[in-house]
C-alpha atoms as a PDB file:
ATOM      1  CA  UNK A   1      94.272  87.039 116.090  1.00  0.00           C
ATOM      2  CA  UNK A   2      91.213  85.771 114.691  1.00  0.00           C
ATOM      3  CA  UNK A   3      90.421  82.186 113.175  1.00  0.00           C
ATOM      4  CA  UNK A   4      90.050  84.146 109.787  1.00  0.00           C
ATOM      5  CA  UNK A   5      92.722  84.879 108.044  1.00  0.00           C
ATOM      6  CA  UNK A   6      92.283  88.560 106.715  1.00  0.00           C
ATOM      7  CA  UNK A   7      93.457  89.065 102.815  1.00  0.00           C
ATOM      8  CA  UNK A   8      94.561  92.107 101.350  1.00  0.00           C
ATOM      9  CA  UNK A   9      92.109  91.781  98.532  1.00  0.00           C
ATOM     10  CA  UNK A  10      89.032  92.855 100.641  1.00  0.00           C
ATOM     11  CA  UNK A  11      88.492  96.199 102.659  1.00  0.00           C
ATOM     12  CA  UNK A  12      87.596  95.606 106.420  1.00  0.00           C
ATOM     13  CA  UNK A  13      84.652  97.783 105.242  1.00  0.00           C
ATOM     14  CA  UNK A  14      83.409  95.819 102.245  1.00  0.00           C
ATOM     15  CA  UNK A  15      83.644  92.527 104.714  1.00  0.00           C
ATOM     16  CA  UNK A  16      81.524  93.872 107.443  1.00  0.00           C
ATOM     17  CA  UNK A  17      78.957  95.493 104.695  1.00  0.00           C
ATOM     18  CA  UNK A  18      78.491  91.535 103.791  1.00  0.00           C
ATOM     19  CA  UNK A  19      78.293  89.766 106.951  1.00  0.00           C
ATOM     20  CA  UNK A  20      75.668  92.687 108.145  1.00  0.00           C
ATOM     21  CA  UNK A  21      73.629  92.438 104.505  1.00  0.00           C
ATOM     22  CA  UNK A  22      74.174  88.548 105.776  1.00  0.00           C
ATOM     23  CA  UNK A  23      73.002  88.980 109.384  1.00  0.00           C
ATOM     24  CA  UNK A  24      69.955  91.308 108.118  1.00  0.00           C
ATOM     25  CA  UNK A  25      68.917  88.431 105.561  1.00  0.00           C
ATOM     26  CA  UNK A  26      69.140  86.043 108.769  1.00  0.00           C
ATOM     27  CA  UNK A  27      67.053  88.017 110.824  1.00  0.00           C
ATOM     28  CA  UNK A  28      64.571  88.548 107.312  1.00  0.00           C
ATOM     29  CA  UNK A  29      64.048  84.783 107.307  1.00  0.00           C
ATOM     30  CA  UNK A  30      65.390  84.845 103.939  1.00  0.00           C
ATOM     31  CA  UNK A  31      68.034  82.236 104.839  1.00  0.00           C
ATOM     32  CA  UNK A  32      68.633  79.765 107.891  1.00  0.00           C
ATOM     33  CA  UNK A  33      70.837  79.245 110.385  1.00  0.00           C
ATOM     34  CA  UNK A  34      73.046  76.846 108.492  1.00  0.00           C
ATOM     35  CA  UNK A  35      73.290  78.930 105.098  1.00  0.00           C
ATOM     36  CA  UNK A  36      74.161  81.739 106.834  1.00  0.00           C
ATOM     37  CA  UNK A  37      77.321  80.234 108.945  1.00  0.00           C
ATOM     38  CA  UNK A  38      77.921  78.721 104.901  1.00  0.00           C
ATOM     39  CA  UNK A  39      77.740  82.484 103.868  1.00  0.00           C
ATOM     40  CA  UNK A  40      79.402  83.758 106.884  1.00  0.00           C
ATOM     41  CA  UNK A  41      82.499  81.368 106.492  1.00  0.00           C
ATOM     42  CA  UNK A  42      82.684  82.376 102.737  1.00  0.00           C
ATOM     43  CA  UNK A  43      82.712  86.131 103.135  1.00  0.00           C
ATOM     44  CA  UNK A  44      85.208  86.293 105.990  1.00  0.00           C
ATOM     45  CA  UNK A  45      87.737  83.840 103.808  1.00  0.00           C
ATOM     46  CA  UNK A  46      87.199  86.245 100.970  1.00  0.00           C
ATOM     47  CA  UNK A  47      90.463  87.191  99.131  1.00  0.00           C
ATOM     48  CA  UNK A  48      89.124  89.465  96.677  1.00  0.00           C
ATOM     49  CA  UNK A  49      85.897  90.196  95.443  1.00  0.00           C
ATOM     50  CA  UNK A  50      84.772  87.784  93.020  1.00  0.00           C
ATOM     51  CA  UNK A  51      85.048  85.741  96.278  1.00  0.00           C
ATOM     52  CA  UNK A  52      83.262  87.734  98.392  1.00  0.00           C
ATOM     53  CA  UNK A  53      80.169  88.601  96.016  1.00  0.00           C
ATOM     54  CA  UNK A  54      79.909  84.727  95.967  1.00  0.00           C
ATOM     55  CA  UNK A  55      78.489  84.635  99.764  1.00  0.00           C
ATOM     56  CA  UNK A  56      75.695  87.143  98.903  1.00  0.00           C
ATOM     57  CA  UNK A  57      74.389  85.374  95.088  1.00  0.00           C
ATOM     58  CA  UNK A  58      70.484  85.057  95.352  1.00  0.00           C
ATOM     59  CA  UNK A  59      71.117  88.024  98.288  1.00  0.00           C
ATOM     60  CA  UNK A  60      71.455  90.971  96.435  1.00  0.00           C
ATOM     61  CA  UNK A  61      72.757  92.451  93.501  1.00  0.00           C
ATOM     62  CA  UNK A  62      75.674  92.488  92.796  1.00  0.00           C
ATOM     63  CA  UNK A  63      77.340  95.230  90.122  1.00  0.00           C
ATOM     64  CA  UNK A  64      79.867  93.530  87.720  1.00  0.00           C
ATOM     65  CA  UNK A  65      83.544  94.458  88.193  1.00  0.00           C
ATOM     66  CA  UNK A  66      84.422  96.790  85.532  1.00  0.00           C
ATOM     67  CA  UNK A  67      87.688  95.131  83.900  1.00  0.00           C
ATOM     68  CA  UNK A  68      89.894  97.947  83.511  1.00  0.00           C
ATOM     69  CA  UNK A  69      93.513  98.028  81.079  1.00  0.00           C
ATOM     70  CA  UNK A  70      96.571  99.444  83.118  1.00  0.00           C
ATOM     71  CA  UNK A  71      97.208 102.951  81.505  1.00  0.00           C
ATOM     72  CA  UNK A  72      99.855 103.346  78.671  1.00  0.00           C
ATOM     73  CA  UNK A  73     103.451 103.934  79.594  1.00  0.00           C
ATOM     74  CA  UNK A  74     102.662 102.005  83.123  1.00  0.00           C
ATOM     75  CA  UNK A  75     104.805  99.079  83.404  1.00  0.00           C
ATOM     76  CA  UNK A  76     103.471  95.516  84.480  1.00  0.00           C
ATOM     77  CA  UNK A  77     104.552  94.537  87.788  1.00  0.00           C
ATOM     78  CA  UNK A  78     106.444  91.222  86.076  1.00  0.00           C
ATOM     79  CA  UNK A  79     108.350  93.398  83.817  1.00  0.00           C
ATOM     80  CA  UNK A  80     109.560  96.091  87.002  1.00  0.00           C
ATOM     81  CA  UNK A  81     110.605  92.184  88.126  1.00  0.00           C
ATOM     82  CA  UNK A  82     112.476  91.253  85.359  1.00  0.00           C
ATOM     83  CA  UNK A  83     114.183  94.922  85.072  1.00  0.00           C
ATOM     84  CA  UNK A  84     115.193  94.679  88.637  1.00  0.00           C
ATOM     85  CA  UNK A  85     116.279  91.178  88.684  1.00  0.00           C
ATOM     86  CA  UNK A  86     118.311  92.404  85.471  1.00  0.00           C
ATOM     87  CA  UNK A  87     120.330  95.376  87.288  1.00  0.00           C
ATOM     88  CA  UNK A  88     120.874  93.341  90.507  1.00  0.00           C
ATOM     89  CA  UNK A  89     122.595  90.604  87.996  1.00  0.00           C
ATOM     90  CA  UNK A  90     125.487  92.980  87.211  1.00  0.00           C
ATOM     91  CA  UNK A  91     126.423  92.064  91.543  1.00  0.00           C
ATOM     92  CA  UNK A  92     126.910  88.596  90.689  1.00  0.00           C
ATOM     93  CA  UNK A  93     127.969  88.561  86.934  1.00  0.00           C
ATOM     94  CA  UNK A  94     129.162  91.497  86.258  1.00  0.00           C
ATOM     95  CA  UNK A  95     128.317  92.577  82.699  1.00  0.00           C
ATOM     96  CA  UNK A  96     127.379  89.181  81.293  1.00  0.00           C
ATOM     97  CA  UNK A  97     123.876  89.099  83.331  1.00  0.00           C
ATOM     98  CA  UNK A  98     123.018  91.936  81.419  1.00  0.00           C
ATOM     99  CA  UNK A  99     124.111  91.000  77.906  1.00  0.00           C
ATOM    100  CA  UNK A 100     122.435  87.538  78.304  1.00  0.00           C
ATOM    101  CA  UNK A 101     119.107  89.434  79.288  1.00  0.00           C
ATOM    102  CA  UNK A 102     119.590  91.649  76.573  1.00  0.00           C
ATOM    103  CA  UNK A 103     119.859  88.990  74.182  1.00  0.00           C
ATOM    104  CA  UNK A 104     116.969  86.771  75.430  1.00  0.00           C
ATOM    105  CA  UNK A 105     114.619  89.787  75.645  1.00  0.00           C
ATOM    106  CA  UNK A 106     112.428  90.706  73.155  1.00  0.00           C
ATOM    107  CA  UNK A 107     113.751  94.070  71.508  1.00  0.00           C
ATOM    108  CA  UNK A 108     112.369  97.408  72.685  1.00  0.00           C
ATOM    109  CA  UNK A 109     110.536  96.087  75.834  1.00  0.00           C
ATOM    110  CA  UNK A 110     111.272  97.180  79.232  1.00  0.00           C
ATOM    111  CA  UNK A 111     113.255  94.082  80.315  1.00  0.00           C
ATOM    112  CA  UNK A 112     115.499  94.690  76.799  1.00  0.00           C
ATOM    113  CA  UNK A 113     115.563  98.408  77.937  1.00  0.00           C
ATOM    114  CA  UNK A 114     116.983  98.050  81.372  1.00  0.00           C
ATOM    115  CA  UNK A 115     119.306  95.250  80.105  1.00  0.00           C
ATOM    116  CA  UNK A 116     120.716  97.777  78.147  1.00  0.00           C
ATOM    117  CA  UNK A 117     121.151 100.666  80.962  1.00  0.00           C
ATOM    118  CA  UNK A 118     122.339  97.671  83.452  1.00  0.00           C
ATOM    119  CA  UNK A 119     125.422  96.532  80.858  1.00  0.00           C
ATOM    120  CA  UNK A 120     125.806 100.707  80.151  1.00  0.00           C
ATOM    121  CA  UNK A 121     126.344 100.770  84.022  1.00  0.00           C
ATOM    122  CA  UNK A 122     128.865  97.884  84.207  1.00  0.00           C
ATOM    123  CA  UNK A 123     131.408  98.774  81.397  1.00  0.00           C
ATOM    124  CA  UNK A 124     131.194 102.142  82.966  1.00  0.00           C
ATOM    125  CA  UNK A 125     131.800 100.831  86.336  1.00  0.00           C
ATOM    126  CA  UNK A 126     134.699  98.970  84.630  1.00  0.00           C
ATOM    127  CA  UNK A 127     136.314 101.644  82.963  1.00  0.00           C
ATOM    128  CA  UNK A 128     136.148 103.700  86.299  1.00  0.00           C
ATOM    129  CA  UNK A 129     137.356 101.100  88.173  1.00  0.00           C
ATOM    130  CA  UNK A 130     140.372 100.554  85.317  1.00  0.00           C
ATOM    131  CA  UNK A 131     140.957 104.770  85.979  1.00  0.00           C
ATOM    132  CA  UNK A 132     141.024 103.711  89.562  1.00  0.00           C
ATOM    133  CA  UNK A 133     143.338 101.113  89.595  1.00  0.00           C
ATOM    134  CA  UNK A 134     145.932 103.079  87.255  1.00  0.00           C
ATOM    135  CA  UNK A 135     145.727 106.402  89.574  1.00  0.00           C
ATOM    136  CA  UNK A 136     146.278 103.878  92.453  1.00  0.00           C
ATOM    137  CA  UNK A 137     149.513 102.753  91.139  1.00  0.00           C
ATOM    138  CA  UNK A 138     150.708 106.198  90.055  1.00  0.00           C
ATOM    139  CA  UNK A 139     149.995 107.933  93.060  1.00  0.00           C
ATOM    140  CA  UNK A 140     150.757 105.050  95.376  1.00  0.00           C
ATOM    141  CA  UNK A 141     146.815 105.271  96.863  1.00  0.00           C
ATOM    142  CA  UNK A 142     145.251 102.032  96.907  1.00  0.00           C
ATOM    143  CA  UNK A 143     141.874 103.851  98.169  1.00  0.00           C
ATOM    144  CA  UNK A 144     140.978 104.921  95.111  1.00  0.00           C
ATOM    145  CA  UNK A 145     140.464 101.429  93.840  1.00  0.00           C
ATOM    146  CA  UNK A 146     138.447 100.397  97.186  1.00  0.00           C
ATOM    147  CA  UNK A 147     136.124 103.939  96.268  1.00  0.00           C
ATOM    148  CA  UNK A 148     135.582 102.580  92.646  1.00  0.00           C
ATOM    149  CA  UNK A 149     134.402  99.312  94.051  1.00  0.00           C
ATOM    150  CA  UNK A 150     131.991 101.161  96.819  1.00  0.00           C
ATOM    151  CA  UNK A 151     130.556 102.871  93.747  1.00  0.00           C
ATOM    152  CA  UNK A 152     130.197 100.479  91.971  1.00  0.00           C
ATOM    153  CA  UNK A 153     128.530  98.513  94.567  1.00  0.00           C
ATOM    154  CA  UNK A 154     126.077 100.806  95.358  1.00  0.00           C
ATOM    155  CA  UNK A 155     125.555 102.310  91.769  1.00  0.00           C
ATOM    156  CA  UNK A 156     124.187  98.987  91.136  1.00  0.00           C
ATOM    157  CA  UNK A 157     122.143  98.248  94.398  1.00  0.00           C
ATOM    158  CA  UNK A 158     121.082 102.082  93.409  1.00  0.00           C
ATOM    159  CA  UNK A 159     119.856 101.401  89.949  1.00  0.00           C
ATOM    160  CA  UNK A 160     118.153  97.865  90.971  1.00  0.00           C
ATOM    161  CA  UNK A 161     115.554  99.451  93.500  1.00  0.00           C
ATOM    162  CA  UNK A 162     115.165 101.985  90.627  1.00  0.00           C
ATOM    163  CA  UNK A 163     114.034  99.298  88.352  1.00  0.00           C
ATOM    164  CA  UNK A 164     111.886  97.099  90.321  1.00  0.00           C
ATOM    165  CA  UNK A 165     109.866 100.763  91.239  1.00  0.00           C
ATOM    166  CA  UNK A 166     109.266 101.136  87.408  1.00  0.00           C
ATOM    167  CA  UNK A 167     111.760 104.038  86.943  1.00  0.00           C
ATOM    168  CA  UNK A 168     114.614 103.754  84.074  1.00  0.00           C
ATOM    169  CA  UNK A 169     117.402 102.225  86.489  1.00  0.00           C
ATOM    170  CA  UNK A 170     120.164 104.510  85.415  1.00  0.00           C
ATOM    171  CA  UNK A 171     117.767 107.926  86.131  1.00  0.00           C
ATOM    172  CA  UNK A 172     119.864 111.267  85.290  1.00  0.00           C
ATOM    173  CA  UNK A 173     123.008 109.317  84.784  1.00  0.00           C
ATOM    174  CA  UNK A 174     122.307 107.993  82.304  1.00  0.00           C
ATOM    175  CA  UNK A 175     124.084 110.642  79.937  1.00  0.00           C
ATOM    176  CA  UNK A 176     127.053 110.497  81.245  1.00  0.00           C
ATOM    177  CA  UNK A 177     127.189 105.963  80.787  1.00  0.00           C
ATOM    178  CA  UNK A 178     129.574 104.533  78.343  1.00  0.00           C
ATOM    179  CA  UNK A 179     128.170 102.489  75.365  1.00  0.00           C
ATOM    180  CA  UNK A 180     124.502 103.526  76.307  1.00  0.00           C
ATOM    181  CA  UNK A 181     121.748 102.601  73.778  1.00  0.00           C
ATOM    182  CA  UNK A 182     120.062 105.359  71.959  1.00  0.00           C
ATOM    183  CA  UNK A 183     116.218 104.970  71.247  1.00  0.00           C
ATOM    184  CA  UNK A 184     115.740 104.427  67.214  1.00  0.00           C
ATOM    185  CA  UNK A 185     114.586 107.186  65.462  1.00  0.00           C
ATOM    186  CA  UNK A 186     111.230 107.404  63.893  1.00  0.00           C
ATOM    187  CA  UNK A 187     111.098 107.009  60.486  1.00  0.00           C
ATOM    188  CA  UNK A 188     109.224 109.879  58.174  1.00  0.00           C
ATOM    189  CA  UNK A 189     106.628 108.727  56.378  1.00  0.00           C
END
């Protein structure tokens, strides 16, 4: 491996464009030896761009980096996070992860949202579970109970991956949740 460390931020391409613009100022005369190991050093430690426009100023010109706004509907990395985080709480605290998120989270965001399916998914992994239990003691078959706990189990592991990829963590099951939350309705105006 090299004594550079390579960072995702810069293309391989977009490096070696640099250090030859770099090389062909060397050989130019335009800088000297020691400015261009200076230059060299600061585009192959480059993490992003900003960075690595920063060995060629004075070089050559440099376009500004259009700042762009993520698209509508496309949610922020943080909130697939918090969403994620939110649904994998219902493993270790059942339904009370959920509610406390809910109730900490601002109303109608994404976090708040998936709060919301994730405390859905645990009373209706409850009440399943409660079915389970009560066919296991009337038909004498404990397995039911042990398959209520497998689906619950994975339900939630399930519907976490689903939220931290930006999807609603419930998906198409969501219809058939206990004490889901229904989206307000617009009001006429």
């Amino acid at each position: 491996m090299s004594e550079y460390q390579q960072f995702p931020g810069v293309t391989d391409q977009q490096r070696d464009r640099a250090v030859d613009h770099l090389q062909a100022c060397y050989a130019d005369r335009s800088i000297d030896e020691a400015e261009l190991d200076r230059r060299l050093d600061l585009a192959l430690n480059a993490r992003d761009r900003v960075e690595l426009n920063r060995s060629l100023v004075g070089l050559a010109r440099i376009a500004p980096a259009v700042l762009t706004r993520p698209r509508p509907g496309q949610p922020a990395p943080a909130e697939n996070l918090g969403a994620g985080l939110t649904q994998l709480s219902g493993l270790f605290t059942w339904f009370l992860g959920p509610v406390v998120v809910k109730a900490v989270a601002t109303p109608g965001s994404r976090v708040w949202w998936e709060a919301s399916r994730a405390l859905s998914l645990q009373v209706t992994a409850a009440a399943v579970a409660a079915a389970a239990f009560l066919l296991g003691i009337v038909f004498g078959a404990e397995g039911f109970m042990f398959l209520a706990w497998l689906a619950w189990f994975g339900g939630t592991i399930w519907a976490s991956v689903r939220a931290f990829n930006g999807q609603s963590g419930t998906g198409r099951l969501e219809p058939f949740l206990l004490a889901r939350t229904r989206r307000p309705k617009q009001a006429i105006r």
